[in-house]
PDB file of N, CA and C in Angstrom:
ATOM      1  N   UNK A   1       0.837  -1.174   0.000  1.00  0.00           N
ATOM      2  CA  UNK A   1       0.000   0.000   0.000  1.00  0.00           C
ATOM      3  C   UNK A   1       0.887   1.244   0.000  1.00  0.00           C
ATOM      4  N   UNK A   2       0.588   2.307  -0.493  1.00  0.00           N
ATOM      5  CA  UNK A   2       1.189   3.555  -0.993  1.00  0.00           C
ATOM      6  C   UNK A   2       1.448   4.367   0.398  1.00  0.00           C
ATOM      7  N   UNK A   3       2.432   4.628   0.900  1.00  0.00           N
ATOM      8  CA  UNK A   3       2.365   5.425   1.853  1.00  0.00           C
ATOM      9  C   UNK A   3       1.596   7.030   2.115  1.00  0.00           C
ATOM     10  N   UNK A   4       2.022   7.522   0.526  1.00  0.00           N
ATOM     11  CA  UNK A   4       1.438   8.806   0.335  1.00  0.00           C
ATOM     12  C   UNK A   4       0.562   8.991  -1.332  1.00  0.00           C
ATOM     13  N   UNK A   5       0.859  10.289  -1.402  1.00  0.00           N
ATOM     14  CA  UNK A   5       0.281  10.753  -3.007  1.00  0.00           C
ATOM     15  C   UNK A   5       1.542  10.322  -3.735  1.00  0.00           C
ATOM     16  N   UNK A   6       2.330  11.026  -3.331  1.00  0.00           N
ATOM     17  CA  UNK A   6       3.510  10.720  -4.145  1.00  0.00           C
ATOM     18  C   UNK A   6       4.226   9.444  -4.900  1.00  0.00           C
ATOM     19  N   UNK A   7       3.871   8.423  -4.036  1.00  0.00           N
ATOM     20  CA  UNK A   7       4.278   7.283  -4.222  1.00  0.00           C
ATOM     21  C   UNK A   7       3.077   6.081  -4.543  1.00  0.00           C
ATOM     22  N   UNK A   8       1.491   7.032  -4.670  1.00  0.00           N
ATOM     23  CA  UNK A   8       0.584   6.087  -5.471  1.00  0.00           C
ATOM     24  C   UNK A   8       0.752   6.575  -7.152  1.00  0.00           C
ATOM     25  N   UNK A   9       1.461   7.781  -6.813  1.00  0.00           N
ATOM     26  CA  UNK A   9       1.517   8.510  -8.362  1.00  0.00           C
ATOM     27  C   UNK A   9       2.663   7.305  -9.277  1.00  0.00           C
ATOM     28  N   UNK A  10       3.455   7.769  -8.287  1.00  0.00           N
ATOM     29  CA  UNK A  10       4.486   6.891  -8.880  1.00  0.00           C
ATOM     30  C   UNK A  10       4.491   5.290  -9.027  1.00  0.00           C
ATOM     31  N   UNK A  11       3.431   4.569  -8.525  1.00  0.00           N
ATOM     32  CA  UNK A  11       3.116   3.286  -8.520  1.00  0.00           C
ATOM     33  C   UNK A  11       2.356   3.070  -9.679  1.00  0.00           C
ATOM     34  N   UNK A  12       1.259   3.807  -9.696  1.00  0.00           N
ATOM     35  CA  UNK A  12      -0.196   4.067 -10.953  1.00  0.00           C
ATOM     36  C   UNK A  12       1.315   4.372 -12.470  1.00  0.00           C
ATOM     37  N   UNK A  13       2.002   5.288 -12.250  1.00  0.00           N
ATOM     38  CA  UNK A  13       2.807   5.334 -13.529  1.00  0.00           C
ATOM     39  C   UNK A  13       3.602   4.515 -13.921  1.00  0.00           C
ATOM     40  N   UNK A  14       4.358   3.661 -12.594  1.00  0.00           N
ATOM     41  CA  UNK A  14       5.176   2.314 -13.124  1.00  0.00           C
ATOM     42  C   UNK A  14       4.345   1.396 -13.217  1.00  0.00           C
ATOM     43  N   UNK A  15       2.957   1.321 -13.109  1.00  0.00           N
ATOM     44  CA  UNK A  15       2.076   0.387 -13.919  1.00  0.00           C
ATOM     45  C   UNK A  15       1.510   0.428 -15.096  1.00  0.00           C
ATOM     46  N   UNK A  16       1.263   1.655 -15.353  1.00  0.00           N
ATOM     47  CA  UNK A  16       0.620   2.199 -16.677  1.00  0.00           C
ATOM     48  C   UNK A  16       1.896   2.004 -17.832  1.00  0.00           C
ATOM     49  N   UNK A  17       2.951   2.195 -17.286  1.00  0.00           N
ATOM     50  CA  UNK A  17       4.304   1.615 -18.179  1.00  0.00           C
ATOM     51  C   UNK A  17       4.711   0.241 -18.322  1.00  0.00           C
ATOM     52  N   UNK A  18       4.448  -0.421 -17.243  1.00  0.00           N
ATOM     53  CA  UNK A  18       4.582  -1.814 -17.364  1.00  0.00           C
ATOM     54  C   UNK A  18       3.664  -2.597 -17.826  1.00  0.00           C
ATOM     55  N   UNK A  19       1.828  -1.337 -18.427  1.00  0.00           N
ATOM     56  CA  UNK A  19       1.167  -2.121 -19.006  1.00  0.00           C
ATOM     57  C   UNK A  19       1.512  -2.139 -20.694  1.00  0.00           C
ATOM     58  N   UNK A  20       1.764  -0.196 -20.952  1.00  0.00           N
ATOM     59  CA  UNK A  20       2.593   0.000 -22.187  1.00  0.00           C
ATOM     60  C   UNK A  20       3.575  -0.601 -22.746  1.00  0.00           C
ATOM     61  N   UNK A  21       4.091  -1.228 -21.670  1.00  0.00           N
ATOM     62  CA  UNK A  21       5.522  -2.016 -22.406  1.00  0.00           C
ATOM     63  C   UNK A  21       4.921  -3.656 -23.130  1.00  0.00           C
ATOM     64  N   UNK A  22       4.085  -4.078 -22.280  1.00  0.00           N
ATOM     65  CA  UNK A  22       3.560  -5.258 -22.881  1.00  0.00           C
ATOM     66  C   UNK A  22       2.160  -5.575 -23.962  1.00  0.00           C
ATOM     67  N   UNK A  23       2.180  -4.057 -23.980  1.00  0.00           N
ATOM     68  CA  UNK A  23       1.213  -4.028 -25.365  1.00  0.00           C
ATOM     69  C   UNK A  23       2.147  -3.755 -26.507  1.00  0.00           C
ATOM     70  N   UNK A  24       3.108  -3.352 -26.158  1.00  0.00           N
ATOM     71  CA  UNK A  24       4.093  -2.781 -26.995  1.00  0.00           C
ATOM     72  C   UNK A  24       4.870  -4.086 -27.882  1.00  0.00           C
ATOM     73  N   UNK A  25       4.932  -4.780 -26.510  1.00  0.00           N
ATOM     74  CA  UNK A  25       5.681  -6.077 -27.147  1.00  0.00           C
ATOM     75  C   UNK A  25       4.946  -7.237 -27.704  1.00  0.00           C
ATOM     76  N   UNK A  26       3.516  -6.958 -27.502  1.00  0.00           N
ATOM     77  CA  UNK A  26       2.790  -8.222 -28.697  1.00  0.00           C
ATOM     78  C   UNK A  26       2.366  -7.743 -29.653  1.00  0.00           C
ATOM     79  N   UNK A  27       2.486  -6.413 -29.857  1.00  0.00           N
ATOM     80  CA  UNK A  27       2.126  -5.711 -30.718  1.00  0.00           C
ATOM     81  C   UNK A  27       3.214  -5.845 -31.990  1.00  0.00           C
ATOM     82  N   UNK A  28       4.272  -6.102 -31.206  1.00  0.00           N
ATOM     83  CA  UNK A  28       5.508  -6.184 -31.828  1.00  0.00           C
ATOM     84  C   UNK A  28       6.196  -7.480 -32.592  1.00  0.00           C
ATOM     85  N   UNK A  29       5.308  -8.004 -31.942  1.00  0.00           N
ATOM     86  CA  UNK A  29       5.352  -9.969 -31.990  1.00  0.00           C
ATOM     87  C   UNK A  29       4.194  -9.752 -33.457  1.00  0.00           C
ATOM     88  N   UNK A  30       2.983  -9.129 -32.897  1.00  0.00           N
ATOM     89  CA  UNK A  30       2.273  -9.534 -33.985  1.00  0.00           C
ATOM     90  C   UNK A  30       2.687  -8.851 -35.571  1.00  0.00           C
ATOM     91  N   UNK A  31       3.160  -8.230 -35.251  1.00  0.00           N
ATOM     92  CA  UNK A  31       4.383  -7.084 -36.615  1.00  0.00           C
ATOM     93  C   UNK A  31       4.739  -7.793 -37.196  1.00  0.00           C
ATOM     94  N   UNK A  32       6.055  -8.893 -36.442  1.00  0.00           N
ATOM     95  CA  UNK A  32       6.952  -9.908 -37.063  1.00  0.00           C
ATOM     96  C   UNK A  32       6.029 -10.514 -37.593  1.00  0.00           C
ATOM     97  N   UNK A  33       4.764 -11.402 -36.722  1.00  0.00           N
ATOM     98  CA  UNK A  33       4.382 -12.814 -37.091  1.00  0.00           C
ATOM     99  C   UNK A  33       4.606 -12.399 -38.550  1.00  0.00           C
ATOM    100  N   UNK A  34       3.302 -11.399 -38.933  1.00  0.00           N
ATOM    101  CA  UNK A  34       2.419 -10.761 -39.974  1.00  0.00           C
ATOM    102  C   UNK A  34       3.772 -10.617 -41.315  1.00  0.00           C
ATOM    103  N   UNK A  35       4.714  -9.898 -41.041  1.00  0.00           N
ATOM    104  CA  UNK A  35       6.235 -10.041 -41.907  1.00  0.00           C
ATOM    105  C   UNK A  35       6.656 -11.554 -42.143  1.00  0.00           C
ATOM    106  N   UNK A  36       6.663 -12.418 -40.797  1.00  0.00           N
ATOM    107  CA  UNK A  36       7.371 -13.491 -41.595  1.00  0.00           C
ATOM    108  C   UNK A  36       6.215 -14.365 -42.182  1.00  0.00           C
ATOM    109  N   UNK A  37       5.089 -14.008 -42.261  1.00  0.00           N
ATOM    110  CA  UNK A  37       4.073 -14.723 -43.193  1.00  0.00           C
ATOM    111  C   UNK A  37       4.083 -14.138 -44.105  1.00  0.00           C
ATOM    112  N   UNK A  38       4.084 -12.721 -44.431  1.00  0.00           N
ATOM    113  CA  UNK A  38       3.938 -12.398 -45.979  1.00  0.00           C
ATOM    114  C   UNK A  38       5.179 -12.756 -46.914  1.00  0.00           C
ATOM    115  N   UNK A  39       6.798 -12.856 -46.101  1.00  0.00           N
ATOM    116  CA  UNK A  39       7.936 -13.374 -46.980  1.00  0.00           C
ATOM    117  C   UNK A  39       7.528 -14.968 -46.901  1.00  0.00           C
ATOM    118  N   UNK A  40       7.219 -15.648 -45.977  1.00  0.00           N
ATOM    119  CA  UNK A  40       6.993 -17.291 -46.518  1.00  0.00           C
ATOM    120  C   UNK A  40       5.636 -17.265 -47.524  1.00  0.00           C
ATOM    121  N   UNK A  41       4.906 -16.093 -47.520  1.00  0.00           N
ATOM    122  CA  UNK A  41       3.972 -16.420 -49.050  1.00  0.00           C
ATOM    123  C   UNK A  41       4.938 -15.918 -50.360  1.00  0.00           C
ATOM    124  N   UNK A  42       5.547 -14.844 -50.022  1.00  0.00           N
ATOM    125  CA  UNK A  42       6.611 -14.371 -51.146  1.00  0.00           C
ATOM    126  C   UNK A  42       7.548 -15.631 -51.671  1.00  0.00           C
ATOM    127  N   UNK A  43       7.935 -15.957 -50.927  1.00  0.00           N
ATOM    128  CA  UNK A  43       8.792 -17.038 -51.317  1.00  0.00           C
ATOM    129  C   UNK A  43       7.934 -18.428 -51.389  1.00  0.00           C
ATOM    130  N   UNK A  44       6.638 -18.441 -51.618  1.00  0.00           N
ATOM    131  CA  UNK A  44       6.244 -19.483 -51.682  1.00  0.00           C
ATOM    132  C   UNK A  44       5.316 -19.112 -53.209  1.00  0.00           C
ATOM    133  N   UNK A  45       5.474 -18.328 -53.709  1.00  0.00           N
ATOM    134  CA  UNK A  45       4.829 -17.032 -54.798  1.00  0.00           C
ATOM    135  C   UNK A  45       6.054 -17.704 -55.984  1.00  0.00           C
ATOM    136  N   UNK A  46       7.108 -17.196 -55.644  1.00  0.00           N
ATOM    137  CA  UNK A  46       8.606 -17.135 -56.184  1.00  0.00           C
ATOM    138  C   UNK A  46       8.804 -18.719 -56.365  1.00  0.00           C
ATOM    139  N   UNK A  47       8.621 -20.048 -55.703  1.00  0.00           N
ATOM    140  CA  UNK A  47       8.532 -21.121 -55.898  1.00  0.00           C
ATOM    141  C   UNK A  47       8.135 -21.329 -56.892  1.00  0.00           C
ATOM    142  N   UNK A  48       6.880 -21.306 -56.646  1.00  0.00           N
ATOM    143  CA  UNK A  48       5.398 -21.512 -57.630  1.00  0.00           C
ATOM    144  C   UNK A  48       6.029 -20.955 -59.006  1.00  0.00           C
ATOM    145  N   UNK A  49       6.067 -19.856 -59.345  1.00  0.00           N
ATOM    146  CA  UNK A  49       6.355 -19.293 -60.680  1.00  0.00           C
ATOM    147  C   UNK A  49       7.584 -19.942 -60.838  1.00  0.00           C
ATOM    148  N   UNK A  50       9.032 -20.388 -59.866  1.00  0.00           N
ATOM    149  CA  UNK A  50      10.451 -21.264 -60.817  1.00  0.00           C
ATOM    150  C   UNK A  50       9.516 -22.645 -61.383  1.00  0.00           C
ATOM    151  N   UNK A  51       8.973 -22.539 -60.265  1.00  0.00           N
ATOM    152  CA  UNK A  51       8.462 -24.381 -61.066  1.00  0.00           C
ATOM    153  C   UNK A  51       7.829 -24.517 -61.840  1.00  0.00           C
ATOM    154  N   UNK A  52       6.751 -23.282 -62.342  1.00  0.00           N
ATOM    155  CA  UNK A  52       5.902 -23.239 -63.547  1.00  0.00           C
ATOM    156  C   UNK A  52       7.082 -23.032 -64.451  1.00  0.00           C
ATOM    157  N   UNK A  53       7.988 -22.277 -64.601  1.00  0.00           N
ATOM    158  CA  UNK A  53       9.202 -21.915 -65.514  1.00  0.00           C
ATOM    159  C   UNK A  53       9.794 -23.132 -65.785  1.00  0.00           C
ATOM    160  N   UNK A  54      10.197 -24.393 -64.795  1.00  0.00           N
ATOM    161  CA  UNK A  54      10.889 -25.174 -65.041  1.00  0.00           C
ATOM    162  C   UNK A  54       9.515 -26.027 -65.992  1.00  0.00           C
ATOM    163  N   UNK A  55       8.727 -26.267 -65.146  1.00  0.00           N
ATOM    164  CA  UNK A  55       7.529 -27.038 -65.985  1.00  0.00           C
ATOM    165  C   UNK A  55       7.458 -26.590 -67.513  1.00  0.00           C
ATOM    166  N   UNK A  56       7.355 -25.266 -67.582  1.00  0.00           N
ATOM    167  CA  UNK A  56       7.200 -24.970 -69.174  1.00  0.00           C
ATOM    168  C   UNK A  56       8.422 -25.183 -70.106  1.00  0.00           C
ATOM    169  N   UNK A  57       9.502 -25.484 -69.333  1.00  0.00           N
ATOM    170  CA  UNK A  57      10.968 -25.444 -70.119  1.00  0.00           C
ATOM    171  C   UNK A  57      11.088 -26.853 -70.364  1.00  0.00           C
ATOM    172  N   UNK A  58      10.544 -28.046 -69.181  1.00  0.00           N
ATOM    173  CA  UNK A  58      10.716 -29.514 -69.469  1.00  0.00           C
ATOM    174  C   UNK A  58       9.355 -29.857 -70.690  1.00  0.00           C
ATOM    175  N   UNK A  59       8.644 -28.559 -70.615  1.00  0.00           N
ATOM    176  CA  UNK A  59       7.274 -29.131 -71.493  1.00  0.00           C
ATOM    177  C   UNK A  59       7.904 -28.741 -73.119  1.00  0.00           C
ATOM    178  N   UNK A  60       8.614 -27.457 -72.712  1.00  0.00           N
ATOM    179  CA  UNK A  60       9.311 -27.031 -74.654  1.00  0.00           C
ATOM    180  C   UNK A  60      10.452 -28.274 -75.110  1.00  0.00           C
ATOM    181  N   UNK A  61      10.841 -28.868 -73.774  1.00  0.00           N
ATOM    182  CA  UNK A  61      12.182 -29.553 -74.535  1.00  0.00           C
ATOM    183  C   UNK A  61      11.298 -31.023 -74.962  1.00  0.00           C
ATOM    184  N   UNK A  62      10.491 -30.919 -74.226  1.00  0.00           N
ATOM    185  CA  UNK A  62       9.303 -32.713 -74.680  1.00  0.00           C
ATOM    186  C   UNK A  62       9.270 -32.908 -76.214  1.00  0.00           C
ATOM    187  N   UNK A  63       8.509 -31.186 -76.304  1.00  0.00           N
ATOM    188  CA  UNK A  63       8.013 -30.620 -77.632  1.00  0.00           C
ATOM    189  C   UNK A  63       9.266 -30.915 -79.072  1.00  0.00           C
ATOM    190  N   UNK A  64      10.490 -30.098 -78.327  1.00  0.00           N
ATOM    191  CA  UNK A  64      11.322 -30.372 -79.468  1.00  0.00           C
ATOM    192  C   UNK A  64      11.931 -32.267 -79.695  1.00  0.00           C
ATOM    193  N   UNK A  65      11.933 -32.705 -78.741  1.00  0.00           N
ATOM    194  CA  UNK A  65      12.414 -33.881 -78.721  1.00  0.00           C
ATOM    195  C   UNK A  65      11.166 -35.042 -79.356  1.00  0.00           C
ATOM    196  N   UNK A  66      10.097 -34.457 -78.960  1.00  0.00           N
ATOM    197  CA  UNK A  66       9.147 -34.698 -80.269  1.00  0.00           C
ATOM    198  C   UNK A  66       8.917 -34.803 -81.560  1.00  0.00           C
ATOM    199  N   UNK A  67       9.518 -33.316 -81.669  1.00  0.00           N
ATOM    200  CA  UNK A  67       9.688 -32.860 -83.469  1.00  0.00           C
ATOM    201  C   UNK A  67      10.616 -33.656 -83.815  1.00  0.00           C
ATOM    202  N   UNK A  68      11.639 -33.766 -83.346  1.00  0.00           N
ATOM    203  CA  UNK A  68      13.046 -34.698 -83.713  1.00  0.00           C
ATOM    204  C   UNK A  68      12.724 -36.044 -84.213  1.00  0.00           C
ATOM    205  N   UNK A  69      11.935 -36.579 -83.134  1.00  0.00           N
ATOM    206  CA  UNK A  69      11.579 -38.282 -83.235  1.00  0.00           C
ATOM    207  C   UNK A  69      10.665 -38.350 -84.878  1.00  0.00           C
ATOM    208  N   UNK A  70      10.039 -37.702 -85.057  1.00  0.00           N
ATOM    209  CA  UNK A  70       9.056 -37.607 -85.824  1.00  0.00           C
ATOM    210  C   UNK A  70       9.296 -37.096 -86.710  1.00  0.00           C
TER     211      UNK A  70
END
């Protein structure tokens, strides 16, 4: 219990900071999560399109190795 004014002031403010600090820090958490989900869709974006690239490059060489046989 607070002895005086002075020191409920100062109790009420090192709480109101120690509530700020931990909104601060899931707030901060939820920042990252939100970042490292949009680079694992980026890079899961960037996948998708090498492998359509590789797919269309094993599908042109089918094609020519086709024409050849034939």
């Amino acid at each position: 219990m607070p002895k005086n004014a002075r020191e409920s002031d100062f109790l009420y403010g090192k709480a109101a900071l120690d509530h700020y600090d931990q909104y601060v820090t899931v707030q901060r958490a939820v920042m990252n999560q939100r970042l490292n989900e949009e680079k694992g869709l980026q890079k899961l974006i960037l996948l998708d399109k090498k492998l359509k690239i590789e797919e269309a490059l094993q599908l042109a060489k089918g094609l020519r190795w086709h024409q050849l046989v034939n």
